[in-house]
Protein backbone atom coordinates (compact mmCIF):
# COMPACT_ATOMS: atom_id res chain seq x y z
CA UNK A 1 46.73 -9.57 8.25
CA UNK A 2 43.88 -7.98 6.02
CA UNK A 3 42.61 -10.95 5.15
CA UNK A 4 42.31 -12.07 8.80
CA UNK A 5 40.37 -8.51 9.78
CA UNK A 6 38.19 -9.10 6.93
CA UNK A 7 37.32 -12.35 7.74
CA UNK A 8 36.74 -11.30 10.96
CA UNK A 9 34.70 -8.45 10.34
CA UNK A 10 32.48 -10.71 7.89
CA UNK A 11 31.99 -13.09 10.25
CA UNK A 12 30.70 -10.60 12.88
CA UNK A 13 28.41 -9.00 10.71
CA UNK A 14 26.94 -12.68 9.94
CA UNK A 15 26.20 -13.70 13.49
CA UNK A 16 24.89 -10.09 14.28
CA UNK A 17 22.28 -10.39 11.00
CA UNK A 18 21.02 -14.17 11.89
CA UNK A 19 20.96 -13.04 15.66
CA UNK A 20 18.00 -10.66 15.20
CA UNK A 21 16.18 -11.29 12.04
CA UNK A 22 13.01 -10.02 11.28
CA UNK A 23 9.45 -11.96 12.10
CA UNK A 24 6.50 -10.77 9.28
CA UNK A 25 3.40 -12.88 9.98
CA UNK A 26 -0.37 -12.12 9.33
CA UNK A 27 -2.46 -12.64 6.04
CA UNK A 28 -0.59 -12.84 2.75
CA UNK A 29 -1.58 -11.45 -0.24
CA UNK A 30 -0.01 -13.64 -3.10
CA UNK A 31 1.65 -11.05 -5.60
CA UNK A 32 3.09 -13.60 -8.41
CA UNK A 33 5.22 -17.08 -7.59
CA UNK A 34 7.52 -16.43 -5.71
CA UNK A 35 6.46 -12.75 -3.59
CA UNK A 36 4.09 -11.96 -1.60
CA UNK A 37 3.16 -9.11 0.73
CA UNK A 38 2.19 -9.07 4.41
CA UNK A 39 0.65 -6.08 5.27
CA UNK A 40 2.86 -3.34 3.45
CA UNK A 41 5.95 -5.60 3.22
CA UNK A 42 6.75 -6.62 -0.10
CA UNK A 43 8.66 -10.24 0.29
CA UNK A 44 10.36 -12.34 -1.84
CA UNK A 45 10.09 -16.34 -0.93
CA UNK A 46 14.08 -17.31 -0.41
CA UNK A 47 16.09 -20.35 -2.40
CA UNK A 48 13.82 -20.35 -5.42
CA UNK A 49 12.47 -18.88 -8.35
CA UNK A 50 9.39 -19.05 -10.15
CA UNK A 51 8.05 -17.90 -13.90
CA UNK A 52 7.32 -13.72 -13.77
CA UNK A 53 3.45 -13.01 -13.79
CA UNK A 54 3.14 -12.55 -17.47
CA UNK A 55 5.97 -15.51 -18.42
CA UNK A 56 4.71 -18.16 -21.10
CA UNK A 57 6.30 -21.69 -21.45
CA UNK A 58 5.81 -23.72 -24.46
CA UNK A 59 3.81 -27.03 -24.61
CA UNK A 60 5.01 -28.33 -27.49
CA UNK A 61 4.35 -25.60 -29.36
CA UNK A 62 1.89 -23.90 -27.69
CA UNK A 63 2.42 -21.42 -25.23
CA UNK A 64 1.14 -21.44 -21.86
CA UNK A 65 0.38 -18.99 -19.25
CA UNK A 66 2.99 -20.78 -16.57
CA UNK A 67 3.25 -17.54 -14.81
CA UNK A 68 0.10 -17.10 -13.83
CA UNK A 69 -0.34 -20.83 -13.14
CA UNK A 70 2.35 -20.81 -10.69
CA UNK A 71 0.79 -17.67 -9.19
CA UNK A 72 -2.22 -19.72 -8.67
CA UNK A 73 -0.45 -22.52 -7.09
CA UNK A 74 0.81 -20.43 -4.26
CA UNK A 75 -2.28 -18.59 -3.63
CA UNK A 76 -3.79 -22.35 -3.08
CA UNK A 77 -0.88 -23.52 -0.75
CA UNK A 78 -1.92 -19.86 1.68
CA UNK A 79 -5.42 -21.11 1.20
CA UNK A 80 -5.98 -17.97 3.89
CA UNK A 81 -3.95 -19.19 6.23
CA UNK A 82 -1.54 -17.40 8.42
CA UNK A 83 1.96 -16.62 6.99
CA UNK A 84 5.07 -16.27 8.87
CA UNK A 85 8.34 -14.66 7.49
CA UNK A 86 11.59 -14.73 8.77
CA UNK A 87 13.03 -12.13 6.60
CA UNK A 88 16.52 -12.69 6.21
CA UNK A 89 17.74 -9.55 4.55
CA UNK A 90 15.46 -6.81 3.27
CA UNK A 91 12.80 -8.32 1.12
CA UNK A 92 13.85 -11.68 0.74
CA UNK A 93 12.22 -14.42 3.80
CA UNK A 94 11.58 -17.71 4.61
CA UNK A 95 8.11 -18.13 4.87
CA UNK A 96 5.90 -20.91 6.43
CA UNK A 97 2.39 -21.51 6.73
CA UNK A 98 1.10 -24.36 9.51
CA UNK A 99 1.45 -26.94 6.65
CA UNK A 100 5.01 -25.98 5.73
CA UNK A 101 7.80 -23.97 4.24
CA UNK A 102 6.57 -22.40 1.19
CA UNK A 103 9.79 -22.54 -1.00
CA UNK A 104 10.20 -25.99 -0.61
CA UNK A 105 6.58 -26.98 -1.36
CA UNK A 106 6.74 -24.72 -4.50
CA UNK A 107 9.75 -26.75 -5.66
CA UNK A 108 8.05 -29.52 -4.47
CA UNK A 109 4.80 -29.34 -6.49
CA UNK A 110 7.20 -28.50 -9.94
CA UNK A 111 5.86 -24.60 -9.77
CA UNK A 112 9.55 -23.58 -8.99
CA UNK A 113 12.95 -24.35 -8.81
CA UNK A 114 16.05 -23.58 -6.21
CA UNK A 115 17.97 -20.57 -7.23
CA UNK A 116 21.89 -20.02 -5.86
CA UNK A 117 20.92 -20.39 -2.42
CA UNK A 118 18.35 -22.93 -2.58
CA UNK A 119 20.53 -25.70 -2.53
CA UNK A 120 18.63 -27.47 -0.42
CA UNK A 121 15.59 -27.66 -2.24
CA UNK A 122 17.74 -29.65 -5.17
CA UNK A 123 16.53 -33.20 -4.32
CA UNK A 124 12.71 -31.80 -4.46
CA UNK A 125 13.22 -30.10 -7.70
CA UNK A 126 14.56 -33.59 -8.84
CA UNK A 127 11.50 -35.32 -8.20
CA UNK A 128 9.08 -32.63 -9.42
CA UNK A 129 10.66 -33.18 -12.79
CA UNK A 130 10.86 -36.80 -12.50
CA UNK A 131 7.05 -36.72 -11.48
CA UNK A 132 6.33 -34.52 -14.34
CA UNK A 133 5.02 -32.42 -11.38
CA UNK A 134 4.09 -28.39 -12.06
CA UNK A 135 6.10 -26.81 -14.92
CA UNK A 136 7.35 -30.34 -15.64
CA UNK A 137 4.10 -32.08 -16.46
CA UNK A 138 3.87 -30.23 -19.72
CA UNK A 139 7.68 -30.49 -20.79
CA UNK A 140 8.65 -33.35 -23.15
């Protein structure tokens, strides 16, 4: 019987947080690869995760500045242009510009990869690497 009310209850609470999420939109300012802030919301971009601001990667055995590279990526894919959020849960969005959803072109262009619930970005992550795309190009 608990495990019916729970169920229940989670359910519930589910359809009640998709049913009115939260719309950001306006100019972005890109804070590192995967956040960026609209105004005075902070957001993080959902179903991925990119190297921190400062993060190096190796290049055989030189380090690199991927980090800010992937920084720069993003700020080229807003190229100015309007963003719009849908912000999931506090923080944490799906965010599109006219060309796209960000996440997935992140992936996409190797400058990120799908965390726990970016499952659906798998296949793109797939053929960054296999395109020696992004963060891939350099790896050997």
């Amino acid at each position: 019987m608990i495990r019916v009310v729970l169920a229940v209850s989670f359910v519930t609470a589910t359809a009640a947080w998709a049913a009115d999420p939260k719309v950001v939109e306006g100019p972005a300012r890109v804070i590192d690869g995967n956040t960026l802030a609209i105004g005075e919301k902070t957001l993080h971009l959902a179903g991925i995760a990119a190297p921190g601001p400062r993060q190096k990667c190796l290049d055989g055995q030189l380090p690199w500045l991927c980090g800010a590279a992937a920084r720069a990526h993003l700020v080229e894919l807003i190229d100015d242009r309007p963003v719009s959020c849908i912000e999931r849960r506090p923080g944490l969005a799906l965010c599109r510009t006219p060309d796209g959803d960000l996440s997935a072109a992140m992936v996409r262009d190797g400058w990120a990869v799908p965390d726990s619930h970016g499952k659906a970005y798998r296949t793109l992550e797939a053929e960054a690497r296999r395109e020696r795309r992004g963060l891939w190009e350099k790896m050997r």
